[in-house]
Protein backbone atom coordinates (compact mmCIF):
# COMPACT_ATOMS: atom_id res chain seq x y z
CA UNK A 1 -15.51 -52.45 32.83
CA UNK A 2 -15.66 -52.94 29.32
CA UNK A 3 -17.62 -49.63 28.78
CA UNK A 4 -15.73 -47.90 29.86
CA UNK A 5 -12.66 -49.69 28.18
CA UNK A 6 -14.68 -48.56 25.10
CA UNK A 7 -15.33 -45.44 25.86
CA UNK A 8 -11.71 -45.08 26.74
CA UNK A 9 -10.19 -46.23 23.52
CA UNK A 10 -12.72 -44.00 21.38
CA UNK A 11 -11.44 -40.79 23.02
CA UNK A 12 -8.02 -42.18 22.17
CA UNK A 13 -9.15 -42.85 18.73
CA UNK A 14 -10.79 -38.97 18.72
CA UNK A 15 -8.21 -37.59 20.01
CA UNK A 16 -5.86 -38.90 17.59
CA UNK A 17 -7.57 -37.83 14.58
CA UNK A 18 -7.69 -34.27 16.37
CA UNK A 19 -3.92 -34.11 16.25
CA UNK A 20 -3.56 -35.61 12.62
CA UNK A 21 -5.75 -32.62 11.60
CA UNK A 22 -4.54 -29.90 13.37
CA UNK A 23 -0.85 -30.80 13.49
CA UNK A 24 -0.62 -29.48 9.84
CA UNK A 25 1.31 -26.16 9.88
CA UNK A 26 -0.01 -23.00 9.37
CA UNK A 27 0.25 -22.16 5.59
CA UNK A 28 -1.88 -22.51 1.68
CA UNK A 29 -2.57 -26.23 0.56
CA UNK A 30 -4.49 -27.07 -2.70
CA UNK A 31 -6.40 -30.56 -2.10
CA UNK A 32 -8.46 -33.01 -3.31
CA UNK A 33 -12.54 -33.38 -2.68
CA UNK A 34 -15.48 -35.54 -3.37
CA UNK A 35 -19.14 -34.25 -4.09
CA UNK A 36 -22.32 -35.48 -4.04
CA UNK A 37 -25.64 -34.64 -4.87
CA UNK A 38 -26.69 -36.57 -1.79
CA UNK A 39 -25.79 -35.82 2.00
CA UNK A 40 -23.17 -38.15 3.23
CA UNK A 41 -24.37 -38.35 6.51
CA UNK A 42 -28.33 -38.87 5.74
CA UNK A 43 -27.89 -40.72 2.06
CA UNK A 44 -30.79 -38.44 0.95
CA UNK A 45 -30.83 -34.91 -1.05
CA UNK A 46 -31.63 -31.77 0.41
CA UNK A 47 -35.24 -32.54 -0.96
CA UNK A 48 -35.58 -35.52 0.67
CA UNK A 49 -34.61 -37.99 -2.47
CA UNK A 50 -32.87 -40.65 -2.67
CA UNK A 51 -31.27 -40.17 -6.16
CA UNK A 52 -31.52 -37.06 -8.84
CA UNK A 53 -29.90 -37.58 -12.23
CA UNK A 54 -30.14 -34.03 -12.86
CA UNK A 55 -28.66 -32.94 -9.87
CA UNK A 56 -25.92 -35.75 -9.93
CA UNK A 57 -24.98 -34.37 -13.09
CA UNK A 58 -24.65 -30.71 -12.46
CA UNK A 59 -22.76 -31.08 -9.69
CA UNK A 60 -20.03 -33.60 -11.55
CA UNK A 61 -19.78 -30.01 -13.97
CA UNK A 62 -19.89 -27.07 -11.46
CA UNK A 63 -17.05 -27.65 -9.18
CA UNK A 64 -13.72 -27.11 -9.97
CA UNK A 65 -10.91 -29.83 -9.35
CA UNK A 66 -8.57 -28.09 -6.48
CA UNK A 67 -9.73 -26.94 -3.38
CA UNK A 68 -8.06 -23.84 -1.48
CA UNK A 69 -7.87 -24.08 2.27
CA UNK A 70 -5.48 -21.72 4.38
CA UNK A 71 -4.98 -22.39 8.23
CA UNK A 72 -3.25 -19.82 10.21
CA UNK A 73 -3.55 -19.70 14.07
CA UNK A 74 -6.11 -21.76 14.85
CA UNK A 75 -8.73 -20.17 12.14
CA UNK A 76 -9.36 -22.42 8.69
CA UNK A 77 -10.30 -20.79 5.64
CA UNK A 78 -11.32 -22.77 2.73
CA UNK A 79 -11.95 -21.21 -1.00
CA UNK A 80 -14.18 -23.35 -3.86
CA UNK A 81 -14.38 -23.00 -7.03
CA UNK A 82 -18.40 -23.21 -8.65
CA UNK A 83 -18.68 -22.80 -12.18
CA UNK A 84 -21.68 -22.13 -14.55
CA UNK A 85 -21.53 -18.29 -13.06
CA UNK A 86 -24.21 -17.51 -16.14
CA UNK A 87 -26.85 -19.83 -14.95
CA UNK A 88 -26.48 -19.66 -11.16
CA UNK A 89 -27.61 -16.76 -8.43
CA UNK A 90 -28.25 -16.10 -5.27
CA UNK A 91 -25.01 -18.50 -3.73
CA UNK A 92 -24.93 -19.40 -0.07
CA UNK A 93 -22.57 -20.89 1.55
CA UNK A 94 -23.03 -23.93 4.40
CA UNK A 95 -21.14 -25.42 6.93
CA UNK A 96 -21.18 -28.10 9.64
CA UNK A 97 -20.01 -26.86 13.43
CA UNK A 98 -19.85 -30.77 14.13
CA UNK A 99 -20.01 -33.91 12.22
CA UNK A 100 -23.25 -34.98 11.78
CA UNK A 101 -24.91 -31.54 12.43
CA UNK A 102 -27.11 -29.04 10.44
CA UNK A 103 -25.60 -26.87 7.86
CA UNK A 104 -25.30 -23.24 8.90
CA UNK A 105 -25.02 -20.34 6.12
CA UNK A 106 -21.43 -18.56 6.92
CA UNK A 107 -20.17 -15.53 5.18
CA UNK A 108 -18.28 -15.39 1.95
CA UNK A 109 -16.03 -13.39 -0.13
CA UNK A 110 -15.41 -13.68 -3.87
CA UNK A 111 -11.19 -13.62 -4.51
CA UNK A 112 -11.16 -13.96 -7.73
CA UNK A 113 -12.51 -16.01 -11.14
CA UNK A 114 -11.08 -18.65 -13.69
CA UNK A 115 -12.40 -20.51 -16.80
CA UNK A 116 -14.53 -23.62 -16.25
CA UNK A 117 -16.35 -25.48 -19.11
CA UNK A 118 -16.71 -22.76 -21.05
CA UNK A 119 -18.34 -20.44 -18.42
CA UNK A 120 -16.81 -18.43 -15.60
CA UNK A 121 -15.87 -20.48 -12.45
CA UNK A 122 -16.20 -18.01 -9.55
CA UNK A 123 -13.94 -18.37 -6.32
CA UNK A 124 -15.69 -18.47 -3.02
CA UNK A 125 -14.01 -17.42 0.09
CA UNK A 126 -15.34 -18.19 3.69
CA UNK A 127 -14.37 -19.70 7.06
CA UNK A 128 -15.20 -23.01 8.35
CA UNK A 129 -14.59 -25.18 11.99
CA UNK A 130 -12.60 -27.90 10.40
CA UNK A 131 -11.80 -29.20 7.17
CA UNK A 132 -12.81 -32.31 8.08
CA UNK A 133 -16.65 -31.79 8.58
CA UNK A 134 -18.82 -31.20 5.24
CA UNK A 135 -19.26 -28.23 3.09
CA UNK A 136 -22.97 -27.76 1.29
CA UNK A 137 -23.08 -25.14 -1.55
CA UNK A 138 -26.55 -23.68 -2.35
CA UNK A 139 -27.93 -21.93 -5.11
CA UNK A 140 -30.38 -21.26 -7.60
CA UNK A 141 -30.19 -22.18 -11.02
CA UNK A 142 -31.67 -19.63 -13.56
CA UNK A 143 -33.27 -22.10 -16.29
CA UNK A 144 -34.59 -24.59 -13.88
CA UNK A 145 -35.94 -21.87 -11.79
CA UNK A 146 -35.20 -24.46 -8.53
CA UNK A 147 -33.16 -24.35 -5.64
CA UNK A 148 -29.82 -26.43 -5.61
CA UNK A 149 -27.98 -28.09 -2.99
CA UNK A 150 -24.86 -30.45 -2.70
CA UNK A 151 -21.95 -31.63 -1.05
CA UNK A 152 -18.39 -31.39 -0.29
CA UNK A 153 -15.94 -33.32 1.34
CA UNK A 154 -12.14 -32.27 1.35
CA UNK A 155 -9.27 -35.40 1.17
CA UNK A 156 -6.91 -33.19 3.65
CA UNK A 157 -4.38 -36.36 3.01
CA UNK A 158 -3.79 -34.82 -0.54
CA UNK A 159 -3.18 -31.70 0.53
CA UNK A 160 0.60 -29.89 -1.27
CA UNK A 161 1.75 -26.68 -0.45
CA UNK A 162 0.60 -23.76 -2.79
CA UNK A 163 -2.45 -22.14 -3.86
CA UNK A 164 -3.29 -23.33 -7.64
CA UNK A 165 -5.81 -21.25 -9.77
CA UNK A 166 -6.82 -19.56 -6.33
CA UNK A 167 -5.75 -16.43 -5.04
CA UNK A 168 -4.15 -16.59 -1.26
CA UNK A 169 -3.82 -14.39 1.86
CA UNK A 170 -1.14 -16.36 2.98
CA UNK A 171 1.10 -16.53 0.02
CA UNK A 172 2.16 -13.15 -1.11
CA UNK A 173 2.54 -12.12 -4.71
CA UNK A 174 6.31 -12.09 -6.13
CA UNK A 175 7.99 -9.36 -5.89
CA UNK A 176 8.43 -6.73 -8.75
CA UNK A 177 11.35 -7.13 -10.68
CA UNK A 178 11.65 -3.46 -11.46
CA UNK A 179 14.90 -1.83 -9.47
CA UNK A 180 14.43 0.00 -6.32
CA UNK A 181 16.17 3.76 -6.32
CA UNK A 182 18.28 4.87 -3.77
CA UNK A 183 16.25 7.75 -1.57
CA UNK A 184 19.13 10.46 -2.74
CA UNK A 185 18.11 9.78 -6.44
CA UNK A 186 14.57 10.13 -6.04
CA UNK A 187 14.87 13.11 -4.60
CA UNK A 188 17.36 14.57 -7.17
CA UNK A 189 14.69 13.22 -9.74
CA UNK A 190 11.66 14.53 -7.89
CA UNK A 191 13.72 18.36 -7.76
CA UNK A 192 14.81 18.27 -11.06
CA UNK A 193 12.63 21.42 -12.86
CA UNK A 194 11.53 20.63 -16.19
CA UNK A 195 12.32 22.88 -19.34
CA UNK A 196 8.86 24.14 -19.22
CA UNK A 197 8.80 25.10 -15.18
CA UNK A 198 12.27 26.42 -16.31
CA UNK A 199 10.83 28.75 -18.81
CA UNK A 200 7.77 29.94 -16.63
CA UNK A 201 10.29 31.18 -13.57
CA UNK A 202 12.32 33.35 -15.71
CA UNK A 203 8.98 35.18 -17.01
CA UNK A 204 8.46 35.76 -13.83
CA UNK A 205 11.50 36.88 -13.01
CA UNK A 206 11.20 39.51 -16.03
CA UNK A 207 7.99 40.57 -14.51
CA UNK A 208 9.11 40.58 -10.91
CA UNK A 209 12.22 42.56 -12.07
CA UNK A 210 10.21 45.76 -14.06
CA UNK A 211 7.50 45.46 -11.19
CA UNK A 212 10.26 46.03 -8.13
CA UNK A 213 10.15 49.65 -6.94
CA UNK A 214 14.03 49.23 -6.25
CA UNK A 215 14.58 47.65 -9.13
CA UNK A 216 12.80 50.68 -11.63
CA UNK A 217 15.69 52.85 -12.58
CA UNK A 218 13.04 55.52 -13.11
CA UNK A 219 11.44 56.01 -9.24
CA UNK A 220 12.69 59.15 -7.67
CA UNK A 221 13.48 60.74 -10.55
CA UNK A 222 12.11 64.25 -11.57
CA UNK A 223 9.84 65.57 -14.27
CA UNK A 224 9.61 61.95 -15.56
CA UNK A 225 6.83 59.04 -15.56
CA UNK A 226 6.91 56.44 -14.33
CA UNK A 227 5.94 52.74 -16.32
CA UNK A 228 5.14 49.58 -15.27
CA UNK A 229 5.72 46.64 -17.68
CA UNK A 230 3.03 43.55 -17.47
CA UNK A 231 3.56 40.83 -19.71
CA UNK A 232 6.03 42.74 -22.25
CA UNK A 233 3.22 45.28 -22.42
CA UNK A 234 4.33 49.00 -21.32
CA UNK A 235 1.08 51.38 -19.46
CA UNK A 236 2.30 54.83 -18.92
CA UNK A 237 1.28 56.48 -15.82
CA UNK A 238 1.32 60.21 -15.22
CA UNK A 239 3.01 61.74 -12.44
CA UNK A 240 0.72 64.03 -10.76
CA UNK A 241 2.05 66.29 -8.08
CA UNK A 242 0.58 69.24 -6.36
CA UNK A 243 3.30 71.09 -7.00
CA UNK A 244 2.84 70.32 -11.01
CA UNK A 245 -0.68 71.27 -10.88
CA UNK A 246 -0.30 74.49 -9.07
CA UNK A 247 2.90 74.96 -12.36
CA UNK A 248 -0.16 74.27 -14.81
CA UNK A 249 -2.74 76.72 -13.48
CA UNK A 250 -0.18 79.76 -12.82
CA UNK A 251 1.02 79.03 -16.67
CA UNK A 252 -2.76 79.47 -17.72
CA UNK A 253 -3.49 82.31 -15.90
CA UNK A 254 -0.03 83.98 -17.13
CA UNK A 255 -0.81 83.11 -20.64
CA UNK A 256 -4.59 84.61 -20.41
CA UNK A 257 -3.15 87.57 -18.98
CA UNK A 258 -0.43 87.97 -21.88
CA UNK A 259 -2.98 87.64 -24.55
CA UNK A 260 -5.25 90.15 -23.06
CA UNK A 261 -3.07 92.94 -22.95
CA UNK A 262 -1.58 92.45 -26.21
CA UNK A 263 -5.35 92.48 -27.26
CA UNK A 264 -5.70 96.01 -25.13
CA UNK A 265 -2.34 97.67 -26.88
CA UNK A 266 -3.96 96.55 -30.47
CA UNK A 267 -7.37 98.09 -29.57
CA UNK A 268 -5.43 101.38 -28.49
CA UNK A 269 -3.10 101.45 -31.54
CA UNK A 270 -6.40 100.97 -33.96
CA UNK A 271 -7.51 103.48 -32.41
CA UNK A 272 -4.90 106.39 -32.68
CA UNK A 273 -4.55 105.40 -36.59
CA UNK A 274 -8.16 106.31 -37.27
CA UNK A 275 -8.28 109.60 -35.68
């Protein structure tokens, strides 16, 4: 009986602590969070130590203050800050499915940077079960040439509304304080021609005009050329008819004809003055 009695009152206990967790309403909250070099749960570094001076010490420098986490139907997003981005490569990210369980590597996504120390603090993006259960950055550190690991635990208690140095997907920018245009005036704006468009239509309209049949006072009329004007510059064109051509050779053969009998009356008038 008094098993289950216990067993009873730590579901109770569970269960509460479920609904203090996920009772919080959808939304951006910037908390508080404790790190150590050494896993909470084991008391012992990812190497298997019991204490690291080194690591203690980089880890008191690398992570910024605040601590991003956004919860929005059901799904819990959490964004860290890890400085030193001149030193470090190769980041993972690790989570917990369950307290007291392995750390998994999750996806991440990088929203954004701030200043840290004197270095670059880089903002790291990814999704976790709960907020509750540990986070475990990884790493490798460029001048030590090893592998570092440590740990995160968020204080959802402190949590206030807001995103700090962070950048958000649940709080939207502000909006631009530049005026919006009625539709009508963009339009008038977007139709109004300027002085050089204004300019270029009435060339063409010059050109257009002198390159009209209609328009060229000079079609269908007689004994005349006709011109065609292309940027202010004037090409005469012939007009060549059948009926001018056939004008042309009987004028030549007229003319030859003329010359050689006036040549045939001087011959014959020569002729009667010398005898």
């Amino acid at each position: 009986m008094k098993k289950v009695f216990s067993v009873l009152i730590g579901v109770m206990l569970f269960a509460f602590s479920y609904n203090t967790v996920y009772a919080i309403e959808d939304g951006a909250y910037t908390v508080n969070r404790t790190s150590s070099y050494n896993n909470p749960d084991t008391g012992l570094t990812a190497r298997g130590e019991t204490s690291n001076a080194t690591g203690n010490n980089m880890v008191a420098n690398i992570l910024a203050a605040d601590v991003l986490v956004e919860i929005s139907e059901g799904r819990t997003f959490v964004t860290i800050g890890l400085g030193m981005e001149s030193a470090i490569r190769n980041v993972a990210m690790q989570i917990q499915e369950h307290a007291g369980g392995p750390f998994l590597i999750v996806p991440h996504t990088i929203t954004g940077t701030s200043a840290l120390n004197d270095d670059t603090c880089v903002h790291y993006r990814f999704e976790v079960v709960s907020p509750e259960l540990i986070i475990a950055p990884r790493f490798i550190v460029d001048g030590m040439g090893m592998e570092l690991e440590f740990y995160v635990t968020l204080d959802m208690n402190s949590r206030t509304q807001g995103s700090s140095i962070f950048l958000s997907e649940m709080v939207q920018a502000p909006a631009s304080d530049e005026e919006e245009l009625p539709e009508e005036e963009i339009e008038e704006q977007e139709e109004e021609p300027t002085e050089q468009e204004l300019a270029m239509e009435e060339r063409l309209e010059r050109r257009m005009l002198f390159m009209d049949p209609e328009a060229d006072p000079l079609i269908g009329t007689s004994g005349l050329s006709t011109h065609v004007f292309i940027r202010s510059e004037m090409v005469e064109e012939p007009e060549a008819t059948s009926s001018n051509l056939w004008l042309y050779i009987t004028a030549g053969v007229v003319g030859v004809g003329v010359l050689a009998g006036g040549y045939l009356i001087y011959r014959k008038k020569k002729r009667g003055d010398v005898s």
